[in-house]
Protein backbone atom coordinates (compact mmCIF):
# COMPACT_ATOMS: atom_id res chain seq x y z
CA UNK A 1 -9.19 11.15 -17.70
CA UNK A 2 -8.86 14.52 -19.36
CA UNK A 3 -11.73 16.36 -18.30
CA UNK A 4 -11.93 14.74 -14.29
CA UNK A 5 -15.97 14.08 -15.30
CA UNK A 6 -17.57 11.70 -12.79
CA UNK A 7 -19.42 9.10 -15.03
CA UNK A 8 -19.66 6.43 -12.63
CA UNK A 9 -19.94 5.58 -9.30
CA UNK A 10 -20.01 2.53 -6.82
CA UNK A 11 -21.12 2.81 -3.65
CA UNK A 12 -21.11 0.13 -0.71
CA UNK A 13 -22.38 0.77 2.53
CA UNK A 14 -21.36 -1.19 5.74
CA UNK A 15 -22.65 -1.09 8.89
CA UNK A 16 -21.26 -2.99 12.01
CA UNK A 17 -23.21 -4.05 14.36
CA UNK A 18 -22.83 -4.45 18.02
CA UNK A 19 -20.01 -3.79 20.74
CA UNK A 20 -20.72 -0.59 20.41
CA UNK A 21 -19.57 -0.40 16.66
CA UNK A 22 -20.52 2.24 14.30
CA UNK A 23 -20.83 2.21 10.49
CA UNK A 24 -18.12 2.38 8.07
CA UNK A 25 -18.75 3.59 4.45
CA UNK A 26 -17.16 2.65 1.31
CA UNK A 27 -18.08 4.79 -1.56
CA UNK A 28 -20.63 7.19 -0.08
CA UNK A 29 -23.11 7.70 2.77
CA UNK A 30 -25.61 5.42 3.57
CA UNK A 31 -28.88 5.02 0.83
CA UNK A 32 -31.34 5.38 3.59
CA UNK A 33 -29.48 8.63 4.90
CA UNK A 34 -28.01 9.98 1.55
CA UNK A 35 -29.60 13.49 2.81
CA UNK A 36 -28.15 12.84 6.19
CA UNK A 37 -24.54 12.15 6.13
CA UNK A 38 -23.88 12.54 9.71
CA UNK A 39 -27.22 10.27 11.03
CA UNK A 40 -26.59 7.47 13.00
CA UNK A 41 -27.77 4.27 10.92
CA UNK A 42 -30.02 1.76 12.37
CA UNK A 43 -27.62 -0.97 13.24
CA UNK A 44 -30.20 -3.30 14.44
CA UNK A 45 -29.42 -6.70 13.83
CA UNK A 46 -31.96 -8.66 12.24
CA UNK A 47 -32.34 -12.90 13.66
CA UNK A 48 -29.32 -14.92 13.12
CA UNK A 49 -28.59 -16.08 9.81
CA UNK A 50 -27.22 -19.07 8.52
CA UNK A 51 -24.34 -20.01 6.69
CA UNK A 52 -26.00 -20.83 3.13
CA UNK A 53 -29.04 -17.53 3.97
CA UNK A 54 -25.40 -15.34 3.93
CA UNK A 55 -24.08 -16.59 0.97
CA UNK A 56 -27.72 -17.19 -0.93
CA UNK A 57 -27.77 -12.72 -0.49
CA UNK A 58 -23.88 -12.60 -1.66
CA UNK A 59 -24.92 -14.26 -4.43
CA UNK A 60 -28.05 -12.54 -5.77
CA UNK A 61 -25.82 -8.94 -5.36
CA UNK A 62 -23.43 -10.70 -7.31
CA UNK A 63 -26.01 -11.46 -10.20
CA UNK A 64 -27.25 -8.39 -9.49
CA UNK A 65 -24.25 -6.23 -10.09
CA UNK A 66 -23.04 -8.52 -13.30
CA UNK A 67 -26.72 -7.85 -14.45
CA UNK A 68 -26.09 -4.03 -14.35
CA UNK A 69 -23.98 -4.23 -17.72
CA UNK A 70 -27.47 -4.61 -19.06
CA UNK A 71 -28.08 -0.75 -18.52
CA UNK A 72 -24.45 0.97 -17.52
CA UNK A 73 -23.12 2.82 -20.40
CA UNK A 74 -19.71 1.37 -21.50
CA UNK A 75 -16.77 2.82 -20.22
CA UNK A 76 -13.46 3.20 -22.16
CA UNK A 77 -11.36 1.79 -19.52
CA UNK A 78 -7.87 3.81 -20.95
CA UNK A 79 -10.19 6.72 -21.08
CA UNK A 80 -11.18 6.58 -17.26
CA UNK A 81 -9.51 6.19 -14.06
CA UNK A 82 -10.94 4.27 -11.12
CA UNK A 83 -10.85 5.87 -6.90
CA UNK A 84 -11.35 3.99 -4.31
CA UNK A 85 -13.03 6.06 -1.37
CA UNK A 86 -13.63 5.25 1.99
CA UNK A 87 -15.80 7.02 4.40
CA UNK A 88 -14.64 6.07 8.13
CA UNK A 89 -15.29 7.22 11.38
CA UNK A 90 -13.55 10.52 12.97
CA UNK A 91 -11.85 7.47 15.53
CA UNK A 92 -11.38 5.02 13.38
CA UNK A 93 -7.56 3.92 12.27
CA UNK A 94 -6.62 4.44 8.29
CA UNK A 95 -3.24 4.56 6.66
CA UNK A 96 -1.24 7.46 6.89
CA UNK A 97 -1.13 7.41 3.05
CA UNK A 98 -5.10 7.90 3.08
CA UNK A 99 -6.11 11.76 2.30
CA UNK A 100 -9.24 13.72 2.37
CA UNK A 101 -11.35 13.75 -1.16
CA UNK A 102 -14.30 15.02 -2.37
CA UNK A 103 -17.34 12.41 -2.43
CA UNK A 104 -16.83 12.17 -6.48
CA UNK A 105 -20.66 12.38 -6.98
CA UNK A 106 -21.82 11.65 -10.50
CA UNK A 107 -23.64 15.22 -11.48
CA UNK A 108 -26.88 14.86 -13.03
CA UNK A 109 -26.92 10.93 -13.02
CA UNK A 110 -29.74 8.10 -12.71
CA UNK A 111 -29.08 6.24 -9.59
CA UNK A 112 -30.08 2.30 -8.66
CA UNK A 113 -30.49 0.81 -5.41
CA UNK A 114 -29.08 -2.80 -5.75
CA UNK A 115 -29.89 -5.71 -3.37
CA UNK A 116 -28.14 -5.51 0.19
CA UNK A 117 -26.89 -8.20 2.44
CA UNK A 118 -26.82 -9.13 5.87
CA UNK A 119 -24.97 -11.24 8.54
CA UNK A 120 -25.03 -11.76 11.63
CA UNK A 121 -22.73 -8.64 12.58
CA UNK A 122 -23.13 -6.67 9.49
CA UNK A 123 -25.02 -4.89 6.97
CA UNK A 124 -24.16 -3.73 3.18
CA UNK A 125 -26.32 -1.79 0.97
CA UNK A 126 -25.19 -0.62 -2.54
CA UNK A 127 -25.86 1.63 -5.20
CA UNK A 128 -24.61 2.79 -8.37
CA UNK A 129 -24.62 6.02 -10.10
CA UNK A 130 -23.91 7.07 -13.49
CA UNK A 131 -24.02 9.15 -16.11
CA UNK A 132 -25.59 8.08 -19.53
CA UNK A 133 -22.96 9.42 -22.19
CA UNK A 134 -24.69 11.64 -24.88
């Protein structure tokens, strides 16, 4: 809390697809464009998905991300506050409340792709990035 350090970070990535929808970020830019901020993702849909291929995906992120405690460092959680960040279009509609931040990169971090998901009108890819604590 003190010293503002960015130890860890969270990133989830959806993209919208069709009707002329474009992507919506929460938690940074896109993993295939992290050098790119402002390309336009591919928002190709894949073939329709069912039901249980949907929530078979969900489900191996979920393992996935309660797997990560394996190699995350520990956080003190009265020592840290949390942000929220979301990355929307210049069109899109957010809360008056919402104001402009920084992207609250983790300096000199190890990064990890984690699984993605699809559906049949979205995409999410995620990644974490943190710090290990000397």
């Amino acid at each position: 809390k003190e010293t503002g350090e960015h130890i860890e970070r969270w990133q989830f990535d959806v993209q919208i697809f069709g009707k002329g929808a474009s992507s919506t970020s929460s938690k940074g830019t896109s993993t295939k464009t992290l050098d790119k901020e402002n390309a336009a993702p591919d928002t190709t849909p894949a073939a329709p998905l069912t039901e249980a291929a949907i929530q078979s995906q969900i489900s191996a992120l979920f393992r996935q991300i309660t797997a990560s405690v394996t190699f995350l460092p520990t956080l003190d959680a009265g020592a840290c506050t949390f942000n929220v960040l979301v990355y929307a279009d210049a069109d899109s509609d957010v809360p008056m409340e919402w104001g402009d931040s920084d992207a609250k990169e983790v300096v000199g971090g190890e990064r990890v792709v984690l699984r993605g998901f699809s559906t049949n009108s979205h995409r999410v890819d995620t990644l974490v990035s943190y710090r290990l604590q000397d």
